[in-house]
N, C-alpha and C. Protein backbone atom coordinates (compact mmCIF):
# COMPACT_ATOMS: atom_id res chain seq x y z
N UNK A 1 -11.61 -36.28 -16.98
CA UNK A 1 -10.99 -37.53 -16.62
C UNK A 1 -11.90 -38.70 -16.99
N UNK A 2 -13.57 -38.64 -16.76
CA UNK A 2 -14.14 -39.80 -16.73
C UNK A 2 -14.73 -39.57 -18.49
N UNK A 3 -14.32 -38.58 -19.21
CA UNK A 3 -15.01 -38.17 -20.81
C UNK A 3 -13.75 -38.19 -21.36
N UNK A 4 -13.21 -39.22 -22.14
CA UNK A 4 -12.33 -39.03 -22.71
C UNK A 4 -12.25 -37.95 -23.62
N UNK A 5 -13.59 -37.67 -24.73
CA UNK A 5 -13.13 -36.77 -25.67
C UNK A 5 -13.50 -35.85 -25.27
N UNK A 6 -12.60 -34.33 -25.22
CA UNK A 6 -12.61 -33.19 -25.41
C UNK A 6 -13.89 -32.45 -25.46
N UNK A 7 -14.15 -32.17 -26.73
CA UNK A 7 -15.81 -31.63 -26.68
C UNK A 7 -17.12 -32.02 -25.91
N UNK A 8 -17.01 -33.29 -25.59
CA UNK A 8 -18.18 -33.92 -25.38
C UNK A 8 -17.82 -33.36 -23.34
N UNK A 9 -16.98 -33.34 -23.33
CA UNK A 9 -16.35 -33.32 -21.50
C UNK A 9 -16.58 -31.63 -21.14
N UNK A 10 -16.39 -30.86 -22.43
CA UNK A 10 -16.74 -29.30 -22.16
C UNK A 10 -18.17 -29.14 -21.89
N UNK A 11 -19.16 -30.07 -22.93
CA UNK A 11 -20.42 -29.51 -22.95
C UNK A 11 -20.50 -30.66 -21.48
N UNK A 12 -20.30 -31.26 -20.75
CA UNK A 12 -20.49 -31.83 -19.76
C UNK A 12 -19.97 -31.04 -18.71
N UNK A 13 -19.12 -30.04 -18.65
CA UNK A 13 -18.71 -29.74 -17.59
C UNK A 13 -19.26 -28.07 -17.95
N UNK A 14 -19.85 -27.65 -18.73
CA UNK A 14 -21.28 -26.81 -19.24
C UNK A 14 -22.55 -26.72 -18.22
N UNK A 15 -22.89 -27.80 -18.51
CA UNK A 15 -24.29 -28.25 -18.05
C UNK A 15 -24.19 -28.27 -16.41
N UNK A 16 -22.90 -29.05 -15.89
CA UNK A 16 -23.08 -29.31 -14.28
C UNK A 16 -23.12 -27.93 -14.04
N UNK A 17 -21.97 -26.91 -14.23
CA UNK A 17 -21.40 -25.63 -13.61
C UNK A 17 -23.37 -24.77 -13.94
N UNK A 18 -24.52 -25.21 -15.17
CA UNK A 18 -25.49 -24.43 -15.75
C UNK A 18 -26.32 -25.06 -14.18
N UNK A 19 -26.19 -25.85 -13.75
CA UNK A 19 -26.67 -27.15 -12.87
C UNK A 19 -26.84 -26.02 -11.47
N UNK A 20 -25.58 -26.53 -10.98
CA UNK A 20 -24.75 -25.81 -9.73
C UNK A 20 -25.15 -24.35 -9.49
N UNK A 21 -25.11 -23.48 -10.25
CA UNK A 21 -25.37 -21.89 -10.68
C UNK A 21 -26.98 -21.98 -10.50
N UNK A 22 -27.67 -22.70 -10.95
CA UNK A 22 -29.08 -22.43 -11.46
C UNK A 22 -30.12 -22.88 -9.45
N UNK A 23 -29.10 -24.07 -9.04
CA UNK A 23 -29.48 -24.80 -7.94
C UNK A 23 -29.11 -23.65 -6.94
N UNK A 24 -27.77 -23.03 -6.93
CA UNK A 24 -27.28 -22.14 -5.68
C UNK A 24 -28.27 -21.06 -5.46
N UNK A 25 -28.98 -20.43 -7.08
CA UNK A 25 -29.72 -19.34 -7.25
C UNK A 25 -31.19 -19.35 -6.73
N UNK A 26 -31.86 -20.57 -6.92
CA UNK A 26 -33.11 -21.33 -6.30
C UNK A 26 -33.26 -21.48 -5.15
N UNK A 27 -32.55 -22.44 -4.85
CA UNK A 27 -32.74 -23.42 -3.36
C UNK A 27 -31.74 -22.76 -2.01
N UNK A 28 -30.62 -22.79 -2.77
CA UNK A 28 -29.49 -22.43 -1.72
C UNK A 28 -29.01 -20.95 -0.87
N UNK A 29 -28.85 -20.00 -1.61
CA UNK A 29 -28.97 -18.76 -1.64
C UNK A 29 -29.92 -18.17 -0.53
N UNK A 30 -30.96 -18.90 -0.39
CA UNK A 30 -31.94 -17.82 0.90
C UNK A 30 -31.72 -18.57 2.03
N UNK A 31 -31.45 -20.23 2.54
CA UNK A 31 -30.57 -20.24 3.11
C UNK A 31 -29.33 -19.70 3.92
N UNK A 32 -28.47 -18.99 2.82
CA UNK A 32 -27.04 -18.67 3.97
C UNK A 32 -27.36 -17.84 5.36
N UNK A 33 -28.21 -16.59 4.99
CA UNK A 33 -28.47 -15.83 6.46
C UNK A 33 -30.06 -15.57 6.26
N UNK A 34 -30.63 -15.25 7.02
CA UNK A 34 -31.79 -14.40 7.35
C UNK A 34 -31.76 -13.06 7.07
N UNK A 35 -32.91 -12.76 6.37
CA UNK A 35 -32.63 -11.73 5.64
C UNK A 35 -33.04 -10.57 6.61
N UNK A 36 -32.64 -9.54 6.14
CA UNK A 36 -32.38 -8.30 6.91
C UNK A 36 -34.04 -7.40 6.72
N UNK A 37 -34.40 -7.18 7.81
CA UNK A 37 -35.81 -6.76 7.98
C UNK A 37 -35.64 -4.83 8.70
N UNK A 38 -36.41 -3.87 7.77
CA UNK A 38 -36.45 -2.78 8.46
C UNK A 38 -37.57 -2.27 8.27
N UNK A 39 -38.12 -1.17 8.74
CA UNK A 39 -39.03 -0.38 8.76
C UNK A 39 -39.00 0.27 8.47
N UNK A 40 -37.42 1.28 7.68
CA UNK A 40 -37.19 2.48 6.52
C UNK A 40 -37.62 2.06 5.63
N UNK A 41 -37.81 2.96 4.78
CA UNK A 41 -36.97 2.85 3.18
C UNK A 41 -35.91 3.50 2.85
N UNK A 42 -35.15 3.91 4.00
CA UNK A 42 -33.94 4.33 3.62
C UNK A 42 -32.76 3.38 3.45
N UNK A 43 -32.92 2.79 2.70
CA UNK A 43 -31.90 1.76 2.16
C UNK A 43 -30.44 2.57 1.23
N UNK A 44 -29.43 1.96 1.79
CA UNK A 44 -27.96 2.35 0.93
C UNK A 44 -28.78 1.42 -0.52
N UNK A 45 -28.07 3.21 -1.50
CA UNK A 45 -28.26 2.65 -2.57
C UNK A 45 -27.10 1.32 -3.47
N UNK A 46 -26.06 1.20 -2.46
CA UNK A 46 -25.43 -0.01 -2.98
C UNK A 46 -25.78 -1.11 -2.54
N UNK A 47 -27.07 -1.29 -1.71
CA UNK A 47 -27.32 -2.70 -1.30
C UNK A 47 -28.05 -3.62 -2.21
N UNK A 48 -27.80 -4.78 -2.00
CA UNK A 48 -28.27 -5.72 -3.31
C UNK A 48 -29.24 -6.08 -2.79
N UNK A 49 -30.43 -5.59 -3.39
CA UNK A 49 -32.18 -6.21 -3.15
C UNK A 49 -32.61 -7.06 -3.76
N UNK A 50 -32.84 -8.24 -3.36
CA UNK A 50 -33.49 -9.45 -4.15
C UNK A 50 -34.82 -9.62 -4.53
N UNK A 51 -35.34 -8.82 -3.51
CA UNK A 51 -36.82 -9.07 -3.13
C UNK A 51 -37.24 -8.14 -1.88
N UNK A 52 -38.30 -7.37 -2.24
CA UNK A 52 -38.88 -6.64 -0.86
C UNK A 52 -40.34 -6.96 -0.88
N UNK A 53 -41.12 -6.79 0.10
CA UNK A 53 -41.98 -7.29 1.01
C UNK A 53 -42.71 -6.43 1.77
N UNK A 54 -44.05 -5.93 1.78
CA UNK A 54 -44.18 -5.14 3.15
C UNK A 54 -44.54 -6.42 4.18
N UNK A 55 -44.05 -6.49 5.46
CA UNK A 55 -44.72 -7.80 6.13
C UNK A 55 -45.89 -7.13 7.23
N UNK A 56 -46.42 -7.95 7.65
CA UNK A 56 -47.78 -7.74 8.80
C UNK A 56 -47.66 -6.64 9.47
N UNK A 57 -46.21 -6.77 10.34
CA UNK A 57 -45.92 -5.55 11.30
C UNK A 57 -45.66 -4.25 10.78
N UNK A 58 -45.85 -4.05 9.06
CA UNK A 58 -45.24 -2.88 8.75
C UNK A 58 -43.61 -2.90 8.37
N UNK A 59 -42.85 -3.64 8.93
CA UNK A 59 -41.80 -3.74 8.23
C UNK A 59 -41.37 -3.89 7.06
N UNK A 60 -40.71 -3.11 6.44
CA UNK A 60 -39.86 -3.45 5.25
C UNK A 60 -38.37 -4.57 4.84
N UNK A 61 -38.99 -5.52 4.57
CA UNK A 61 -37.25 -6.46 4.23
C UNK A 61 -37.32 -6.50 2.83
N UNK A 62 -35.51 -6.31 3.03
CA UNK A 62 -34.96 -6.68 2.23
C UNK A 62 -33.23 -6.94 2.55
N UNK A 63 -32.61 -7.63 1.05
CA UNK A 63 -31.53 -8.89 1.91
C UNK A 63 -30.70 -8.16 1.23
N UNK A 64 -29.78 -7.38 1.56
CA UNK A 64 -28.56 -6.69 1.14
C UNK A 64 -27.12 -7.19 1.58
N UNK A 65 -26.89 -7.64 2.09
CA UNK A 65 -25.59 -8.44 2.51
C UNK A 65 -24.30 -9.40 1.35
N UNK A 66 -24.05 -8.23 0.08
CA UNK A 66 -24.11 -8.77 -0.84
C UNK A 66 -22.70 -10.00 -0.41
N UNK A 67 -21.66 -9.14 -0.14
CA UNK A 67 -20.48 -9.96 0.04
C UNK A 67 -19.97 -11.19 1.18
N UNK A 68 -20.99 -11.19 2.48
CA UNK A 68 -21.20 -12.58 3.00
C UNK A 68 -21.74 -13.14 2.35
N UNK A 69 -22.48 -13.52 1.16
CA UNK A 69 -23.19 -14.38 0.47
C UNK A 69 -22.07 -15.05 -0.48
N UNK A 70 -21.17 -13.77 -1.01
CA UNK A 70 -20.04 -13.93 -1.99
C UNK A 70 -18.76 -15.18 -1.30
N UNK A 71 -18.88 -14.71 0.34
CA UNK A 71 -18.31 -15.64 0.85
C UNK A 71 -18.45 -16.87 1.09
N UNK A 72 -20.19 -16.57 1.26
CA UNK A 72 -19.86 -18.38 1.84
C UNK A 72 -20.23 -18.81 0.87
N UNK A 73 -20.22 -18.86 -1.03
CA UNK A 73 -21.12 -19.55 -1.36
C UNK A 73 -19.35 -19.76 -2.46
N UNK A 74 -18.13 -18.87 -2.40
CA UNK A 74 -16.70 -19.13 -2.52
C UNK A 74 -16.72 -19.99 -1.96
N UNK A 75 -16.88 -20.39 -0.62
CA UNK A 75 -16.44 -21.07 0.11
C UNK A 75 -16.61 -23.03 0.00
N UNK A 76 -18.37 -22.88 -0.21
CA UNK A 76 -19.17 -24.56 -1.05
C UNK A 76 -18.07 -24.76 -2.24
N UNK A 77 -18.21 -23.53 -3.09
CA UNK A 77 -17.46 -23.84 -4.17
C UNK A 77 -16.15 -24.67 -4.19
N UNK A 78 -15.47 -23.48 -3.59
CA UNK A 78 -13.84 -24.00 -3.45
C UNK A 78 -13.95 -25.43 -2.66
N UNK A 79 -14.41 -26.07 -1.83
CA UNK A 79 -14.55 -26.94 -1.25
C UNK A 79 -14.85 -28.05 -1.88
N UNK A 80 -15.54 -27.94 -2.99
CA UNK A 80 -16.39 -28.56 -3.83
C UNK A 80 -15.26 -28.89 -4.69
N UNK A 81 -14.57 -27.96 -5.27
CA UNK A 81 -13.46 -27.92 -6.47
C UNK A 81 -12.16 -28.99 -5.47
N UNK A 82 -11.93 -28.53 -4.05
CA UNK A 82 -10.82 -29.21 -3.68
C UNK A 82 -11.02 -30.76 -3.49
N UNK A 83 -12.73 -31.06 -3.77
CA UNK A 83 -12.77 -32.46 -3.43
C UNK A 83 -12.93 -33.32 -5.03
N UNK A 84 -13.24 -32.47 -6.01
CA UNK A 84 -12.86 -32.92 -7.06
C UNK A 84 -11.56 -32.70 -7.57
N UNK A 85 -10.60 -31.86 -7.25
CA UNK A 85 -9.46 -32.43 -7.42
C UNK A 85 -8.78 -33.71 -6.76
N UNK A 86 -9.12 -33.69 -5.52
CA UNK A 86 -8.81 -35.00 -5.14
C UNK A 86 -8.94 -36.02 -5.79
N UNK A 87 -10.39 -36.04 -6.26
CA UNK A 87 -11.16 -37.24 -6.99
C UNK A 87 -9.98 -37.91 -8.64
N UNK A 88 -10.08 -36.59 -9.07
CA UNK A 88 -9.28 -36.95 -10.23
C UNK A 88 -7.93 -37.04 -9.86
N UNK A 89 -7.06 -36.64 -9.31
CA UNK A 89 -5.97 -37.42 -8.43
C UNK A 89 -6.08 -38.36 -8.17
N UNK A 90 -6.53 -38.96 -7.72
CA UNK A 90 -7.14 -40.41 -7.15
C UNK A 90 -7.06 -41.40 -8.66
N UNK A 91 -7.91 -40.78 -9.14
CA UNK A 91 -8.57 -42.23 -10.47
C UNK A 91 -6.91 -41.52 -11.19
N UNK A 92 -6.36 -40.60 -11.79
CA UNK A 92 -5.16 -40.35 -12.88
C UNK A 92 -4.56 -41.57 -11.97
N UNK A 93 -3.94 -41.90 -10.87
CA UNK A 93 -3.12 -42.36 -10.01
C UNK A 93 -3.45 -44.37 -10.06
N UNK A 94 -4.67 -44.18 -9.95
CA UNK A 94 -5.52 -45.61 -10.26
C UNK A 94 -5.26 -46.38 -11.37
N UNK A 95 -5.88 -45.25 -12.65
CA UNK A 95 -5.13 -45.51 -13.73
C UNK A 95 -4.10 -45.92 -14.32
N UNK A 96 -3.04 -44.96 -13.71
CA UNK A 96 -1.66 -45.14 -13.75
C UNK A 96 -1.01 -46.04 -13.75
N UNK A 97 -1.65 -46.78 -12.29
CA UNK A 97 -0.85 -48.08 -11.63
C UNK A 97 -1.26 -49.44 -12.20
């Protein structure tokens, strides 16, 4: 809406989504929960390990919780997407008039 031409609006809407992805993976991501701490190593082999640790007490963590993560980070997204649709609703409509 705000790039008129075509190509130039793909590699722009490239870069934010390279942006968004790269920021959720860094910063955001260890955020959603506290990660899950044990003292096995009997871990399910379908759990998603990011990172393990022995800590002070002897415990073993690691953050397996793959699909609450899947949720809440759907969730920023879609939220994110419903407020930029608004946005461009808004200005097409602005425009318009």
């Amino acid at each position: 809406m705000l790039i008129r031409r075509v190509v130039p609006a793909i590699v722009v809407a490239l870069g934010v989504y390279t942006g968004l992805a790269f920021a959720a993976g860094a910063y955001l991501r260890e955020h959603y929960q506290a990660p899950v701490v044990t003292s096995s190593l009997d871990v399910p082999s379908s759990a998603w390990i990011t990172s393990q640790w022995w800590t002070k007490g002897g415990a073993f963590a690691w953050a397996g919780r793959f699909w609450p993560f899947q949720w809440i980070e759907g969730g920023w997204l879609l939220a994110l997407s419903a407020l930029l649709i608004a946005a461009t609703v808004w200005l097409v409509r602005r425009r318009a008039a």
